[in-house]
N, C-alpha and C. Protein backbone atom coordinates (compact mmCIF):
# COMPACT_ATOMS: atom_id res chain seq x y z
N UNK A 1 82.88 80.20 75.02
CA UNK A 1 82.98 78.79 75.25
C UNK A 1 83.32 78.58 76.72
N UNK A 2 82.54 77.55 77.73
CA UNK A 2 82.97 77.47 79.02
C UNK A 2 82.87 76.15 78.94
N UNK A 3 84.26 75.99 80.09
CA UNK A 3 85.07 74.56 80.50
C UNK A 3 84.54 74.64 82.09
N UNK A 4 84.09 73.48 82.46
CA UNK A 4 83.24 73.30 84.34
C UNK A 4 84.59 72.53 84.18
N UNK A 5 85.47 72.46 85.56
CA UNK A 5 86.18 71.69 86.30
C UNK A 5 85.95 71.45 87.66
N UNK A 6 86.06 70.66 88.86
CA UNK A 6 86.05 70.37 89.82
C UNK A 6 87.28 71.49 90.94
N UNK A 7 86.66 72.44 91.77
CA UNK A 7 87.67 72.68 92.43
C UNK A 7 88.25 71.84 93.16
N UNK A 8 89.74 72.49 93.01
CA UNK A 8 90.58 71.27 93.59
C UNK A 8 91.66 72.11 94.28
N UNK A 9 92.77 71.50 95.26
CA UNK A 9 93.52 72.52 95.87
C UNK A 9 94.20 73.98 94.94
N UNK A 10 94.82 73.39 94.01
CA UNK A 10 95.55 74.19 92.60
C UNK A 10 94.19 75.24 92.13
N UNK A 11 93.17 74.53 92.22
CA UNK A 11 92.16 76.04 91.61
C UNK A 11 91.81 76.60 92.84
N UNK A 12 91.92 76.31 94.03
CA UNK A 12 91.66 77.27 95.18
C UNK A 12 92.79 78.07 95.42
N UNK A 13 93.99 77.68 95.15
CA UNK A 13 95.18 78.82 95.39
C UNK A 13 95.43 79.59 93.98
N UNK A 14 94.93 79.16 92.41
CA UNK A 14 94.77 80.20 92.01
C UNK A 14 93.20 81.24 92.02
N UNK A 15 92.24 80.74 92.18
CA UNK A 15 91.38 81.64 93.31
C UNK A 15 91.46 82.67 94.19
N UNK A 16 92.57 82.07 95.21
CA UNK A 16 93.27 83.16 96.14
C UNK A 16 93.70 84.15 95.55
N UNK A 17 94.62 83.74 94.90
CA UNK A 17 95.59 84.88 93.93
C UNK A 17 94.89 85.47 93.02
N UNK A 18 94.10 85.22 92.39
CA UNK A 18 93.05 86.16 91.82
C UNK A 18 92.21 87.22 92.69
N UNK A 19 91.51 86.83 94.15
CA UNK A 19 91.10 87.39 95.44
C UNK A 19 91.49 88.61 95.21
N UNK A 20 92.95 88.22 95.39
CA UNK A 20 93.88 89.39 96.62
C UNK A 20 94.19 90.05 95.08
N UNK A 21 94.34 90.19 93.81
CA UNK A 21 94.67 90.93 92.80
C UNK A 21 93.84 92.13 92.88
N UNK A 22 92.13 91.54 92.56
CA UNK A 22 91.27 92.65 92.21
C UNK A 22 90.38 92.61 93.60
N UNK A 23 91.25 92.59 94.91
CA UNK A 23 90.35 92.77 96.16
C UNK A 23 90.48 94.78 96.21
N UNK A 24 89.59 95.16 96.39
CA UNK A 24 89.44 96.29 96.36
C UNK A 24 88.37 97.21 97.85
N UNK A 25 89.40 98.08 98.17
CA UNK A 25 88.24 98.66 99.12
C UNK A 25 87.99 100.87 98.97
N UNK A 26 87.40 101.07 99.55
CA UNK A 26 86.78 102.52 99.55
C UNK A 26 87.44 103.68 100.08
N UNK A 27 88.90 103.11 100.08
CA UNK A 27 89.88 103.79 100.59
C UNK A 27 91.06 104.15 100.16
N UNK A 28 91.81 104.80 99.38
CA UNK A 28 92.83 104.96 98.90
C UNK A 28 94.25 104.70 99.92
N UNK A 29 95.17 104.62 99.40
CA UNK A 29 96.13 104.06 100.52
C UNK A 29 96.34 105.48 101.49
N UNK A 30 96.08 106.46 101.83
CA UNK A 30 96.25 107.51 102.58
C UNK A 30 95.34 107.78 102.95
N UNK A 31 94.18 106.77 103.21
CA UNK A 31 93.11 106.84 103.98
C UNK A 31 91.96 107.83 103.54
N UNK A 32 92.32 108.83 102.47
CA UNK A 32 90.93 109.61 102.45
C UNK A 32 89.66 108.59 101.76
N UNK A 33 88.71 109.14 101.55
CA UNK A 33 87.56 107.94 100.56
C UNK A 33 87.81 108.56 98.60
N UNK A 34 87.57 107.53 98.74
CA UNK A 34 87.70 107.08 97.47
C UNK A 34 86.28 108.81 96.66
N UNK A 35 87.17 109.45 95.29
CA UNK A 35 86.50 110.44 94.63
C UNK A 35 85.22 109.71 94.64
N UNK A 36 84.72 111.21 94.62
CA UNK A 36 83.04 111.44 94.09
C UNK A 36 82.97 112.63 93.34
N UNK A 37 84.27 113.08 92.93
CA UNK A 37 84.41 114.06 92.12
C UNK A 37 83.35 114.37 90.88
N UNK A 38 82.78 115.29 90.74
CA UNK A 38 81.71 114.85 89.66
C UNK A 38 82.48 115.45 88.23
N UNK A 39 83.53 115.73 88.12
CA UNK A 39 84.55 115.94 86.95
C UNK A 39 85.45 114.61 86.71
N UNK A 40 85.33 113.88 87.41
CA UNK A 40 85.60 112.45 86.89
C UNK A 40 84.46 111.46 86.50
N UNK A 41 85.73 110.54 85.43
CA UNK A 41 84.71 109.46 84.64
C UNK A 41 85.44 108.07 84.18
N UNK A 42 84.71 107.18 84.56
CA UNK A 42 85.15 106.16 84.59
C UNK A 42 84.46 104.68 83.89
N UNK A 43 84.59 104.91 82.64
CA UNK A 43 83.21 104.02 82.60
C UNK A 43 83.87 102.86 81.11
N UNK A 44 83.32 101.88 80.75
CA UNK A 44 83.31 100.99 79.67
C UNK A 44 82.36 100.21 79.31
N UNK A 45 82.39 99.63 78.07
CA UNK A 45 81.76 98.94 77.75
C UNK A 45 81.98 97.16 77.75
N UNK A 46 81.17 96.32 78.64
CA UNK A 46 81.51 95.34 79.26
C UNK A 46 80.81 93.95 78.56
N UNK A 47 81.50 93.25 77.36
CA UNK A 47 80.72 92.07 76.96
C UNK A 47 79.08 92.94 76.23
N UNK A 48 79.49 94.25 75.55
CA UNK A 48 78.48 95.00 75.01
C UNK A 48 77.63 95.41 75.37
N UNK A 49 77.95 95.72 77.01
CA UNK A 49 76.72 96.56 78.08
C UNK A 49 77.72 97.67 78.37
N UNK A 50 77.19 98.72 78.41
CA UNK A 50 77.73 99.60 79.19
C UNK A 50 78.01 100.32 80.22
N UNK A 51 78.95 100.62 81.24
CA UNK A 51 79.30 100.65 82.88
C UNK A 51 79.98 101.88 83.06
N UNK A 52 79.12 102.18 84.00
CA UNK A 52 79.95 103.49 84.44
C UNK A 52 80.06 103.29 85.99
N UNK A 53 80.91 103.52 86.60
CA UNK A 53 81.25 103.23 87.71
C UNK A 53 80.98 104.64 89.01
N UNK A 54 80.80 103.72 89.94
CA UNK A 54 80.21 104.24 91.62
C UNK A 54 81.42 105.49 92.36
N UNK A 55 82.54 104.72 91.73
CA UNK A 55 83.64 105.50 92.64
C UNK A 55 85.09 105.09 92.14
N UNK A 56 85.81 105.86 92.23
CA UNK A 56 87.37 105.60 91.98
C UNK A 56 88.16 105.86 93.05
N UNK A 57 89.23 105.10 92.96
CA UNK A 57 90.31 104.79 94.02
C UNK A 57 91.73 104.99 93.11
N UNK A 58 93.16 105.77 93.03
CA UNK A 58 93.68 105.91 91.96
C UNK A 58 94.60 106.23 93.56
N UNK A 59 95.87 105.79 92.80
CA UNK A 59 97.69 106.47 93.22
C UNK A 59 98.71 105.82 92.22
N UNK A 60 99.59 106.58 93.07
CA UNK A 60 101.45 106.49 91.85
C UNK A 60 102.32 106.53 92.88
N UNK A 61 102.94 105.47 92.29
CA UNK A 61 104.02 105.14 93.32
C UNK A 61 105.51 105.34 92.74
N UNK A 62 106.36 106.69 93.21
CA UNK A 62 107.36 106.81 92.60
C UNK A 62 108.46 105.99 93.33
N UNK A 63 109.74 105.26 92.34
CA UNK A 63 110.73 104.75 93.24
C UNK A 63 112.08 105.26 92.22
N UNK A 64 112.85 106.09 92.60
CA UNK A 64 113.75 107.08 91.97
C UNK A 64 114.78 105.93 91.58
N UNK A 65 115.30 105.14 92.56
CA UNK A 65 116.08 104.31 92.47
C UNK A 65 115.99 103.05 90.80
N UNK A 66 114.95 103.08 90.93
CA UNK A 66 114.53 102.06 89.49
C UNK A 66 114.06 102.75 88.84
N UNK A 67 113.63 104.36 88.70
CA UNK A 67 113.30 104.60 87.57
C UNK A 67 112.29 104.44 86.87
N UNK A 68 111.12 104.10 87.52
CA UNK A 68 109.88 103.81 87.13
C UNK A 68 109.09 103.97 88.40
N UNK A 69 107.32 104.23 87.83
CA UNK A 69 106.59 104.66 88.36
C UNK A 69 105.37 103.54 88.08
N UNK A 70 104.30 103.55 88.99
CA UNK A 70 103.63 103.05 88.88
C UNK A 70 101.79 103.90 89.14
N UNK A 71 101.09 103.66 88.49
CA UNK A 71 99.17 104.03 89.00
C UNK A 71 99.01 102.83 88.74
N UNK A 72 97.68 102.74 90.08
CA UNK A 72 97.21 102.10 89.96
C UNK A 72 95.85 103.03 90.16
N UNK A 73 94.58 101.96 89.43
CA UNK A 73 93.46 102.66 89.41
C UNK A 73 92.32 101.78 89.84
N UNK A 74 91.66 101.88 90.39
CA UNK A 74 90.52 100.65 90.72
C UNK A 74 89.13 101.57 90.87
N UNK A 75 88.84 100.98 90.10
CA UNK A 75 86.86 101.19 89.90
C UNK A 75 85.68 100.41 89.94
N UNK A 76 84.64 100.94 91.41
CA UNK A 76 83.96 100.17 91.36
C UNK A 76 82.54 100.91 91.21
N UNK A 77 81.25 99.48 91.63
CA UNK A 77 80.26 99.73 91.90
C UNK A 77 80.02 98.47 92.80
N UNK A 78 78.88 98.16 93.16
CA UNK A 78 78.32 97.32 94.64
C UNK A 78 78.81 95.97 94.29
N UNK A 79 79.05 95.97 92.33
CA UNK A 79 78.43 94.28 92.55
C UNK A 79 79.91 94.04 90.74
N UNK A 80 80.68 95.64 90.58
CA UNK A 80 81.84 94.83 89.33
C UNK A 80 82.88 96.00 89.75
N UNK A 81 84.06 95.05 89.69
CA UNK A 81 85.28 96.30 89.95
C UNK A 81 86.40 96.18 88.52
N UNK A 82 86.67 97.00 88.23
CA UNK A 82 87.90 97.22 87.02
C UNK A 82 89.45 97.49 87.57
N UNK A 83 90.37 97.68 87.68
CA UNK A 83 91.34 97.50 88.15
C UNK A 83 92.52 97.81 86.81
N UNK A 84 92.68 99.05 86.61
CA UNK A 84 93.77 99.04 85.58
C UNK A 84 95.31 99.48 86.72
N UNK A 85 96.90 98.89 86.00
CA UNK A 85 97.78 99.09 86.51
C UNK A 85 98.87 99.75 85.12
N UNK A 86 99.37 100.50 85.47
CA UNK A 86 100.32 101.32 84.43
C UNK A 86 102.23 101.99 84.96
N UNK A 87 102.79 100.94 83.99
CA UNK A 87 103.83 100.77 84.74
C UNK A 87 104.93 101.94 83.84
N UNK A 88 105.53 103.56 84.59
CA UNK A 88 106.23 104.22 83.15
C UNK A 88 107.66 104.17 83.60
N UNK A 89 108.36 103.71 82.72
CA UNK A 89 109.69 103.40 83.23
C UNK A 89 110.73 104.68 82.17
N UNK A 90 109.99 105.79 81.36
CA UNK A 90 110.19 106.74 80.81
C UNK A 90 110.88 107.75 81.65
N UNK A 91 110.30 108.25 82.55
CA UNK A 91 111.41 109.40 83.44
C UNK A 91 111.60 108.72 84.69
N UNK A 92 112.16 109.66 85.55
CA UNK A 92 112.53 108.82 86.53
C UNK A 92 111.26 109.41 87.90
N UNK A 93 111.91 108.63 88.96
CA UNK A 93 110.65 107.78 89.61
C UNK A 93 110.64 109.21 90.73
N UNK A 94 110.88 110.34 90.64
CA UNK A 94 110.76 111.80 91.75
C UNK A 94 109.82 112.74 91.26
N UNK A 95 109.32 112.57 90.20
CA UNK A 95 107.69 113.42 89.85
C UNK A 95 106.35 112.51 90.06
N UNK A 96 105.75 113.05 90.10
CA UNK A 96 103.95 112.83 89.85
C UNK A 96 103.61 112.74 88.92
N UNK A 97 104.12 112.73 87.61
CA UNK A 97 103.12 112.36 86.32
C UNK A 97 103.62 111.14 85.71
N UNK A 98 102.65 110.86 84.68
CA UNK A 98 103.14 109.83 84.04
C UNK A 98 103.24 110.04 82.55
N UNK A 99 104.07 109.32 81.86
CA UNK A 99 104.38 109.75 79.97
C UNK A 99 102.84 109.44 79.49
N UNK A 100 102.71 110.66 78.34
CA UNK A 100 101.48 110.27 77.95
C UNK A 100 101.80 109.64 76.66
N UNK A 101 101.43 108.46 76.94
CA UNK A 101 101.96 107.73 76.03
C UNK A 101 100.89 106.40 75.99
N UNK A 102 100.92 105.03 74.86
CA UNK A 102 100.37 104.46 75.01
C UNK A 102 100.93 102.67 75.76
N UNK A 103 99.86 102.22 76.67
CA UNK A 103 100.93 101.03 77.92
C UNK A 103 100.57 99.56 77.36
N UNK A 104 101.31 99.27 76.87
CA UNK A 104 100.92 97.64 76.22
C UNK A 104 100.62 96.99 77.23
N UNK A 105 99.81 95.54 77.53
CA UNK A 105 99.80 94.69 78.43
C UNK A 105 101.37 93.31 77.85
N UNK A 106 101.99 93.68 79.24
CA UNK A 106 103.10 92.51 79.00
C UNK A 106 104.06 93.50 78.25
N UNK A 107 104.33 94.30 78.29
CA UNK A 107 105.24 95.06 77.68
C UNK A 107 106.49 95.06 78.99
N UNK A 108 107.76 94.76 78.47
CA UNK A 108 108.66 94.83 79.58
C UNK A 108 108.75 96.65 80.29
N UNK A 109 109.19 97.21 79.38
CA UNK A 109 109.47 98.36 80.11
C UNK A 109 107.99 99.03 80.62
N UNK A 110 107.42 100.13 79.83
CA UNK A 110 105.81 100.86 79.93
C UNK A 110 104.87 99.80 79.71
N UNK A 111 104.37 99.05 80.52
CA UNK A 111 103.74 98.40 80.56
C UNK A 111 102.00 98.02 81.60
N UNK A 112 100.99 97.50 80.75
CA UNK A 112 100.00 97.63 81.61
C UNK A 112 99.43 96.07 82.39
N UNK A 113 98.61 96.52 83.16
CA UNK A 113 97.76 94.97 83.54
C UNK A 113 96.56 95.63 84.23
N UNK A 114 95.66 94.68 83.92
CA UNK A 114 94.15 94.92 83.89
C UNK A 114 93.42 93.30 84.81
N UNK A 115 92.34 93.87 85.51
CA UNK A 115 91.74 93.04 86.06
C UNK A 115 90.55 93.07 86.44
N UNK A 116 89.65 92.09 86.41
CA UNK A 116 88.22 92.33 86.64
C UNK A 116 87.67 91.32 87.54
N UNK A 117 86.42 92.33 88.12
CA UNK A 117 85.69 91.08 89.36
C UNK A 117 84.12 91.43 89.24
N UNK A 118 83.48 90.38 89.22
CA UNK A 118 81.86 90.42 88.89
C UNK A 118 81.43 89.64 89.91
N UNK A 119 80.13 90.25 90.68
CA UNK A 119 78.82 89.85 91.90
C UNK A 119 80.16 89.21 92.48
N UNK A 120 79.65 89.60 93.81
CA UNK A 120 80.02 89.25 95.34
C UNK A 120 79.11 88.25 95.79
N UNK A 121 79.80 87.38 96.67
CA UNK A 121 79.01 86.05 96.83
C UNK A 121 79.40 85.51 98.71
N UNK A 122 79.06 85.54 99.19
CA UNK A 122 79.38 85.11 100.43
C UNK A 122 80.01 83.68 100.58
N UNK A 123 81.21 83.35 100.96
CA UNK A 123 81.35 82.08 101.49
C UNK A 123 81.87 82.19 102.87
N UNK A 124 81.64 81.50 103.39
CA UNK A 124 81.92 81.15 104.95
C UNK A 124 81.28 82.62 105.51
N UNK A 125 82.18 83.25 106.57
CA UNK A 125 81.53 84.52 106.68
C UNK A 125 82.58 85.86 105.40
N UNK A 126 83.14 85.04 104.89
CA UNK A 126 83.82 86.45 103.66
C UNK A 126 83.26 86.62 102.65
N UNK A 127 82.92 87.96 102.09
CA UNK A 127 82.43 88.32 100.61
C UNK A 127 83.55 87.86 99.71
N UNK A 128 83.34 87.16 98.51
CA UNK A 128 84.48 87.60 97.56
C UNK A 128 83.61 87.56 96.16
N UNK A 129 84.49 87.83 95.34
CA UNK A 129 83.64 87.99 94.00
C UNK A 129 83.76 86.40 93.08
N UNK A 130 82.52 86.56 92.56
CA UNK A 130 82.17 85.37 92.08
C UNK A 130 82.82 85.17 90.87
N UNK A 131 82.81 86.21 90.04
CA UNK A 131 83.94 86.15 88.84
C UNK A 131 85.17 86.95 88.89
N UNK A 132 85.97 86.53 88.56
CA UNK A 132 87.13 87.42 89.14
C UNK A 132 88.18 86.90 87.62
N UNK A 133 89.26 87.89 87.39
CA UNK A 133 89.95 87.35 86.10
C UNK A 133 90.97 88.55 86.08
N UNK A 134 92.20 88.00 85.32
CA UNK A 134 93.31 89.29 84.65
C UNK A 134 93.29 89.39 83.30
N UNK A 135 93.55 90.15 82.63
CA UNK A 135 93.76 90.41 81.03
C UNK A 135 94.73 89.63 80.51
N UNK A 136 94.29 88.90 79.70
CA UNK A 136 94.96 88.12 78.51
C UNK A 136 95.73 88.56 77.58
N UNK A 137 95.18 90.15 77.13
CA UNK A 137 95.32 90.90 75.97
C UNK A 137 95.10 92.18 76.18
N UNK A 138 95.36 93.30 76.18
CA UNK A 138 94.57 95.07 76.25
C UNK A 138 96.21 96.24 76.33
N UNK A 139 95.19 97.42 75.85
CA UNK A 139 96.39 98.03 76.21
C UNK A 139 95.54 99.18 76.61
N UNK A 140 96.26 100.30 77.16
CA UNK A 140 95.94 101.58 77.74
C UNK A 140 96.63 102.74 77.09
N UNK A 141 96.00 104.14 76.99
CA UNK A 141 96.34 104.92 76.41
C UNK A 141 96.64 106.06 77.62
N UNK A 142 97.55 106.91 77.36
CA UNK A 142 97.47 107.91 78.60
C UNK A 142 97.58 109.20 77.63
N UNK A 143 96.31 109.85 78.08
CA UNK A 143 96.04 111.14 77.15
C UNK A 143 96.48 112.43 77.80
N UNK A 144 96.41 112.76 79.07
CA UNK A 144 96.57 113.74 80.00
C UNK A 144 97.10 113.40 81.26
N UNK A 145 98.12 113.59 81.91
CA UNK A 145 98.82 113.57 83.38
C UNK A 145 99.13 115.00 83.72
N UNK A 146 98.32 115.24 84.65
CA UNK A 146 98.87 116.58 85.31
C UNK A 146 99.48 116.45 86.59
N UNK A 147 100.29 116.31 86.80
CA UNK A 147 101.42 116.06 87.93
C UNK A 147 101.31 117.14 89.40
N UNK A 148 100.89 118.27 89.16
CA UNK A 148 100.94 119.55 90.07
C UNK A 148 99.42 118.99 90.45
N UNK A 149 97.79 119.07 89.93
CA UNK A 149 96.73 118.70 90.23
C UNK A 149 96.83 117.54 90.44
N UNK A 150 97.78 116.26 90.24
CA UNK A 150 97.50 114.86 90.52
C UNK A 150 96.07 114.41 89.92
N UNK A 151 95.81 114.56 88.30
CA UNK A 151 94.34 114.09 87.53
C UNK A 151 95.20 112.92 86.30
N UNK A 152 94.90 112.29 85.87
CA UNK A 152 95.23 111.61 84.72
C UNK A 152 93.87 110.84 83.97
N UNK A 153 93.99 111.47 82.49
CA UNK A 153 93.03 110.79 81.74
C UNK A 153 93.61 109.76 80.78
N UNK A 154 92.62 109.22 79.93
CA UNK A 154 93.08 108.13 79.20
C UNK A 154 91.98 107.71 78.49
N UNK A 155 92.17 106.13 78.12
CA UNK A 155 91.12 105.33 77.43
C UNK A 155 92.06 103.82 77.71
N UNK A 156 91.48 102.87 77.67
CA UNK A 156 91.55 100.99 77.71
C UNK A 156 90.67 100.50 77.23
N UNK A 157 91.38 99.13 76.78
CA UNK A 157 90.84 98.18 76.53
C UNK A 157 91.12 96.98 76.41
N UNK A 158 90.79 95.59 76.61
CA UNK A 158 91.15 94.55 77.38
C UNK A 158 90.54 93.40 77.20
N UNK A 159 90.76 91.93 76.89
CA UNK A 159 89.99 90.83 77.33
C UNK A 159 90.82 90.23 78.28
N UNK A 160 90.02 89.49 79.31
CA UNK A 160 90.28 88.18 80.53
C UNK A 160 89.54 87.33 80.53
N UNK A 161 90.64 86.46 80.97
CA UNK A 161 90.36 85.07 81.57
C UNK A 161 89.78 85.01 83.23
N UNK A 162 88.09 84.91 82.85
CA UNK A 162 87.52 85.12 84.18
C UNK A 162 87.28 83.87 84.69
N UNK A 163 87.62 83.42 85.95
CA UNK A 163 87.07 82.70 86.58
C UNK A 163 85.98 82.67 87.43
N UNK A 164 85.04 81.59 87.57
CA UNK A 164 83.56 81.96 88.20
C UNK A 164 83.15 80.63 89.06
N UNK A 165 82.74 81.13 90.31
CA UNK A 165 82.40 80.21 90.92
C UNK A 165 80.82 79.82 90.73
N UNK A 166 80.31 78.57 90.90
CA UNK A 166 79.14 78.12 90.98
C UNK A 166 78.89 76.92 91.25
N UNK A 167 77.61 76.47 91.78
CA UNK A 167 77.35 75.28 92.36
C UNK A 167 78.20 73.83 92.01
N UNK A 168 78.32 73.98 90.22
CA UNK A 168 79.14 72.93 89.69
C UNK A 168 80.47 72.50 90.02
N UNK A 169 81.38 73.85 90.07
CA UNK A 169 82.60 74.29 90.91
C UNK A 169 83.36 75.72 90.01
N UNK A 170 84.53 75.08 89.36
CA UNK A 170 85.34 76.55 89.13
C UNK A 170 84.58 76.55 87.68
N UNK A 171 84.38 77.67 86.58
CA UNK A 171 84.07 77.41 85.35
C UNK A 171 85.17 78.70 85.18
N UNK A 172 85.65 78.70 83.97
CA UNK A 172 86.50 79.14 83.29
C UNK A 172 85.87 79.95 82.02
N UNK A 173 85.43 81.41 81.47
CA UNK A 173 85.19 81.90 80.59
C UNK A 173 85.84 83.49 80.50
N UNK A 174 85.62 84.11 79.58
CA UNK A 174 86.37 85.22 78.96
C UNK A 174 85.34 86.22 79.28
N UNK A 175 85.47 88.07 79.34
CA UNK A 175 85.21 88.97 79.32
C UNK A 175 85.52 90.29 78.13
N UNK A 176 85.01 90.64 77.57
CA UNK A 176 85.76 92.05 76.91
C UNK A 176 85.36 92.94 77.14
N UNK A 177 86.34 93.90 77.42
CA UNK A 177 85.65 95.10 78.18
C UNK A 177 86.35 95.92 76.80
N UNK A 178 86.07 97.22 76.09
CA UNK A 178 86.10 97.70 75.17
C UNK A 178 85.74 99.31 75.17
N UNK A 179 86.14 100.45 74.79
CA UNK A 179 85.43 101.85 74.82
C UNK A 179 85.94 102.03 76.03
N UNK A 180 87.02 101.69 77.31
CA UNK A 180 87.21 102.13 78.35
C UNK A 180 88.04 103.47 78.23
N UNK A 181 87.60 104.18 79.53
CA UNK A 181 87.52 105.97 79.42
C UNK A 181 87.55 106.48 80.84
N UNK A 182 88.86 106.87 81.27
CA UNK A 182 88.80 107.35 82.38
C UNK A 182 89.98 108.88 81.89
N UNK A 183 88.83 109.57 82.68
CA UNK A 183 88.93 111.16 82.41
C UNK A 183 88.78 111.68 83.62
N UNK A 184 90.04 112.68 84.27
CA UNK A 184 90.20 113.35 84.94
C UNK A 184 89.99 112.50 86.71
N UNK A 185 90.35 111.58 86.77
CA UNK A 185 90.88 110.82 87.91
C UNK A 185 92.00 111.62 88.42
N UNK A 186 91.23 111.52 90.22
CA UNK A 186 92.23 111.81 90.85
C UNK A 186 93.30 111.44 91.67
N UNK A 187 94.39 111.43 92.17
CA UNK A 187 95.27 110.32 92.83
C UNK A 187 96.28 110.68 93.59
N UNK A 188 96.12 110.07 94.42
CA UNK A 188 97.73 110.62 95.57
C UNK A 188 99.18 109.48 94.65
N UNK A 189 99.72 110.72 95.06
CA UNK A 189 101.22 110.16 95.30
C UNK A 189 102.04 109.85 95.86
N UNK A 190 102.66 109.00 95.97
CA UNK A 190 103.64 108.56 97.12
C UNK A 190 104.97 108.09 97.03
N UNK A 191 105.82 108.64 96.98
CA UNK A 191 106.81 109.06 96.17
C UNK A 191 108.00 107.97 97.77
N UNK A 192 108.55 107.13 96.81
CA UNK A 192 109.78 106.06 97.82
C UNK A 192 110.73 106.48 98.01
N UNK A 193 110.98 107.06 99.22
CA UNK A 193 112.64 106.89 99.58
C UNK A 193 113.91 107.34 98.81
């Protein structure tokens, strides 16, 4: 079901904030490029098409002090990016792995969030993506963390609230992404202070 509204300041600043969520680039935060590992896999099934993705971008951010850890994972191709986040508040924040365990979305402690962006669209001179959205609903599974190799596998799955730009203005509709499967991703760590 889609609702057309008029952009207006309030849907351009949540716009923004959607932007900068699932803005994604080809670089991991330590500068190497993003795997081409051909032992990784990254792929789902999207509104009942199926996607396998161009390249992965993956790290963990340990902070000893709080006790929780964070991956983040972002997957793209030219024209849809996926964006899973996995929060383990299980051991504490001075290793590289994460509990293999399963990450609710909205869960206070182990908790996940998911985000998606569809076709790039030029405005002014900036690309941004034309549909862009966070998860409403999904959870993530963590099947394998190897902490010494820095690989983590899994499976997700997820619906969002996508927003989409077009001639009319903002339109408002849903996504399900379903069968998601990321196996043997690789990822730096960066371990806080």
């Amino acid at each position: 079901m889609k609702k057309t509204i008029k952009i207006r300041l309030a849907g351009m600043a949540v716009l923004c904030a959607l932007y900068s969520l699932v803005s994604c680039r080809k670089e991991n935060l330590n500068g190497d490029n993003s795997t081409a590992d051909s032992t990784s896999v990254f792929s789902a099934t999207i509104n009942g098409v199926d996607w396998k993705t161009d390249s992965v971008s993956a790290f963990l951010v340990g902070d000893h002090r709080s006790y929780s850890k964070v991956m983040a994972i972002t997957a793209y191709t030219s024209q849809r990016a996926i964006s899973i986040s996995l929060q383990d508040t299980t051991t504490t924040g001075n290793d590289s792995t994460m509990a293999v365990q399963q990450y609710a979305l909205g869960d206070w402690g182990n908790a996940s969030a998911f985000a998606y962006a569809n076709d790039k669209v030029q405005i002014g001179r900036n690309l941004v993506w034309q549909q862009q959205g966070e998860a409403v609903s999904g959870v993530a599974n963590v099947t394998a963390s190897d902490g010494v190799n820095k690989r983590i596998s899994g499976t997700f799955q997820f619906n969002a609230r996508v927003l989409s730009i077009d001639s009319v203005g903002l339109t408002i509709d849903s996504v399900v992404v379903t069968g998601g499967v990321f196996k043997n991703i690789p990822y730096s760590y960066l371990k806080h202070p």
